[in-house]
Protein backbone atom coordinates (compact mmCIF):
# COMPACT_ATOMS: atom_id res chain seq x y z
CA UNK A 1 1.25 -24.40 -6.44
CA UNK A 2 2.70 -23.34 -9.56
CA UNK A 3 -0.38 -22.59 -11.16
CA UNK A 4 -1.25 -20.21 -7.97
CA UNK A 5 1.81 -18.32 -8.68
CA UNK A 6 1.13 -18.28 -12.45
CA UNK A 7 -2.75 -16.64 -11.61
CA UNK A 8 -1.29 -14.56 -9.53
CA UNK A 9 1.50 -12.78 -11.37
CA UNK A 10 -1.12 -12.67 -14.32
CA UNK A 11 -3.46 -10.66 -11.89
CA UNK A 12 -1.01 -8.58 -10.81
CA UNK A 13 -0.02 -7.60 -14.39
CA UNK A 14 -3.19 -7.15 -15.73
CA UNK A 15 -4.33 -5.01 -12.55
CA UNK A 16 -0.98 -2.78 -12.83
CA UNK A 17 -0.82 -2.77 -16.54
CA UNK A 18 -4.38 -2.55 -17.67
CA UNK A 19 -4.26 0.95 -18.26
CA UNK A 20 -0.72 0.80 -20.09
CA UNK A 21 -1.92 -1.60 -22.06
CA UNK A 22 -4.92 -0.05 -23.09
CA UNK A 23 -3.21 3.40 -23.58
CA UNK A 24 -0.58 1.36 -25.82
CA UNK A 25 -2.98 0.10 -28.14
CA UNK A 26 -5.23 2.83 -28.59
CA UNK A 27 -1.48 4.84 -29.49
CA UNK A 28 -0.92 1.53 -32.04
CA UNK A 29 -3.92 2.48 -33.58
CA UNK A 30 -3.87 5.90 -34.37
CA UNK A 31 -1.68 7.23 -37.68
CA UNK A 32 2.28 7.48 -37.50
CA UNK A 33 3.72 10.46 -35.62
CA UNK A 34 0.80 11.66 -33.42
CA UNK A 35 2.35 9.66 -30.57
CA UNK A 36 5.14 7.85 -28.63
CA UNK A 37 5.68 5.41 -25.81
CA UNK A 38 9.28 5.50 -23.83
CA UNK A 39 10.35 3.65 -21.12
CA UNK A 40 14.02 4.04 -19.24
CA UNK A 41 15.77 2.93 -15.82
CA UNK A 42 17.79 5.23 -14.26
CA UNK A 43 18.26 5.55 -10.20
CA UNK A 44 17.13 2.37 -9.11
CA UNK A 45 13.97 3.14 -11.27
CA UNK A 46 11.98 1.79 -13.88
CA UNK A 47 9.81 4.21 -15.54
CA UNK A 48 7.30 4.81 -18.88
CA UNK A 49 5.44 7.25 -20.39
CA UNK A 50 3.01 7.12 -23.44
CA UNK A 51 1.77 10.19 -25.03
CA UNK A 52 -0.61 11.03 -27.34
CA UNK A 53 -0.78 14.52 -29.22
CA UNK A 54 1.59 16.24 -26.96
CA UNK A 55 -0.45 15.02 -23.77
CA UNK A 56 0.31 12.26 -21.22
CA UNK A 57 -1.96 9.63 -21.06
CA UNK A 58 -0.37 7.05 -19.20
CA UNK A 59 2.85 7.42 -16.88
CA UNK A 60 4.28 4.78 -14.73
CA UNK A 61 7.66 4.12 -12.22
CA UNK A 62 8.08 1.69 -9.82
CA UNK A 63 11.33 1.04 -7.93
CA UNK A 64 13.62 -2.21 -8.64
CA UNK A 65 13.42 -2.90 -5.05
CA UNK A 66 9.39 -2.54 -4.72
CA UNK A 67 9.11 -4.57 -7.90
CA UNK A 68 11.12 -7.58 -6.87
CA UNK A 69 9.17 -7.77 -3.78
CA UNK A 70 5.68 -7.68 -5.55
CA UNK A 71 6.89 -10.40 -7.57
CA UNK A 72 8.76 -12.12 -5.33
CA UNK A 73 7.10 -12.00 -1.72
CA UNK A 74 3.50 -13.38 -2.04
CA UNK A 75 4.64 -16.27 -4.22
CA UNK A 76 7.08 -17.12 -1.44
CA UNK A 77 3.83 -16.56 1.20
CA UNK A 78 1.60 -18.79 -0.65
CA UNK A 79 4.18 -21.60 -0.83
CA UNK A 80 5.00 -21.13 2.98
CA UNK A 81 1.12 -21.53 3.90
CA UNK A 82 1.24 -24.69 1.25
CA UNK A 83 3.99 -26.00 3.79
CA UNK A 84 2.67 -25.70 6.65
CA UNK A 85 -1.13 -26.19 5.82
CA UNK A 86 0.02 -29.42 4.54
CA UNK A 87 -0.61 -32.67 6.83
CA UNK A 88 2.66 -34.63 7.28
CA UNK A 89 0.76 -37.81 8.36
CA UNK A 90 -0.80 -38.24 4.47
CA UNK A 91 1.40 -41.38 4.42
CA UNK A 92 1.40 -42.49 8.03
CA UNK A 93 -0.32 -45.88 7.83
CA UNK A 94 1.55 -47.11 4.82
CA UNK A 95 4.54 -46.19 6.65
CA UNK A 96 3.82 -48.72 9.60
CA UNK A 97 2.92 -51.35 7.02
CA UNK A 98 6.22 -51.32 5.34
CA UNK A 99 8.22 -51.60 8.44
CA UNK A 100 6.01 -54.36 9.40
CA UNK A 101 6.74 -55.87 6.43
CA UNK A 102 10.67 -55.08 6.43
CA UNK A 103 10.64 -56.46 10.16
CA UNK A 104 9.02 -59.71 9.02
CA UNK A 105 11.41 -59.87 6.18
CA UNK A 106 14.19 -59.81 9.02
CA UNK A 107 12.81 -62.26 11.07
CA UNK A 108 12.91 -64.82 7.59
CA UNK A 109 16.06 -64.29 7.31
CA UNK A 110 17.71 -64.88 10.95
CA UNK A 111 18.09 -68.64 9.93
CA UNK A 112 19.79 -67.96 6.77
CA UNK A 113 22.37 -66.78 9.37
CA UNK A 114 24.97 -70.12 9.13
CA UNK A 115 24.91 -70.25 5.52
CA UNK A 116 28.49 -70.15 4.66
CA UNK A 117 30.59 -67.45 2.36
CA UNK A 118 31.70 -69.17 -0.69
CA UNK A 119 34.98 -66.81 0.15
CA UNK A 120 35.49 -67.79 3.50
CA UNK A 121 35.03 -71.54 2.82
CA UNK A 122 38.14 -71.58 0.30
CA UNK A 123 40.30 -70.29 3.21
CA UNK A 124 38.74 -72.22 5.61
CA UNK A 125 39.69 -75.56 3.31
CA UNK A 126 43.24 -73.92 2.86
CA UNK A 127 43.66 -74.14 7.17
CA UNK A 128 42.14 -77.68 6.84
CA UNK A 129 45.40 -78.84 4.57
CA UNK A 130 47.57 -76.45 5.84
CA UNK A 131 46.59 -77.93 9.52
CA UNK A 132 47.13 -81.96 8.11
């Protein structure tokens, strides 16, 4: 499950971000000054921009709101389908074998039922020579 919601914040990264990222390094590479890269949040909004010789190459903004969901709401979808696509019977027979095994275990023991409390029997021999 995890490793679902790892690939798939990964994917959605790379498929949002690809041409950021790309845009980003091909601004590393060039010489000091002929570009910039800004990003702000202002408004319930996250924004960026990356430009290179006075031009826009990339710009990007994306609500708080419409972010948490992407990030949040499929996850929680894939786990739900997990849960419910999941038999609850995996376990079933070993399940009857243990209580089989706890009822026999019960049964051993109803003879053990008169053995005496090692507490009750010092009061009990108090009453004896109290009583003669």
């Amino acid at each position: 499950m995890l490793l679902a919601w790892a690939a798939y914040w990964l994917g959605l990264v790379l498929v949002t971000l690809s041409p950021a990222i790309a845009a980003g390094w091909r601004l590393s590479q060039q010489p000091h000054g002929r570009g910039s890269a800004s990003a702000g949040f202002g408004n319930g909004m996250l924004s960026a921009n990356i430009i290179d010789s006075g031009r826009t190459v990339w710009a990007g903004s994306i609500s708080v709101l419409t972010l948490a969901l992407f990030v949040a709401v499929p996850p929680l979808l894939l786990w739900l389908v997990w849960l419910t696509g999941s038999p609850r019977t995996n376990n079933a027979g070993g399940m009857s074998v243990k209580n089989e095994r706890a009822r026999s275990e019960l049964d051993a023991a109803k003879p053990r039922i008169g053995i005496i409390d090692t507490s009750a029997s010092s009061t009990s021999k108090r009453r004896a020579r109290e009583e003669s």
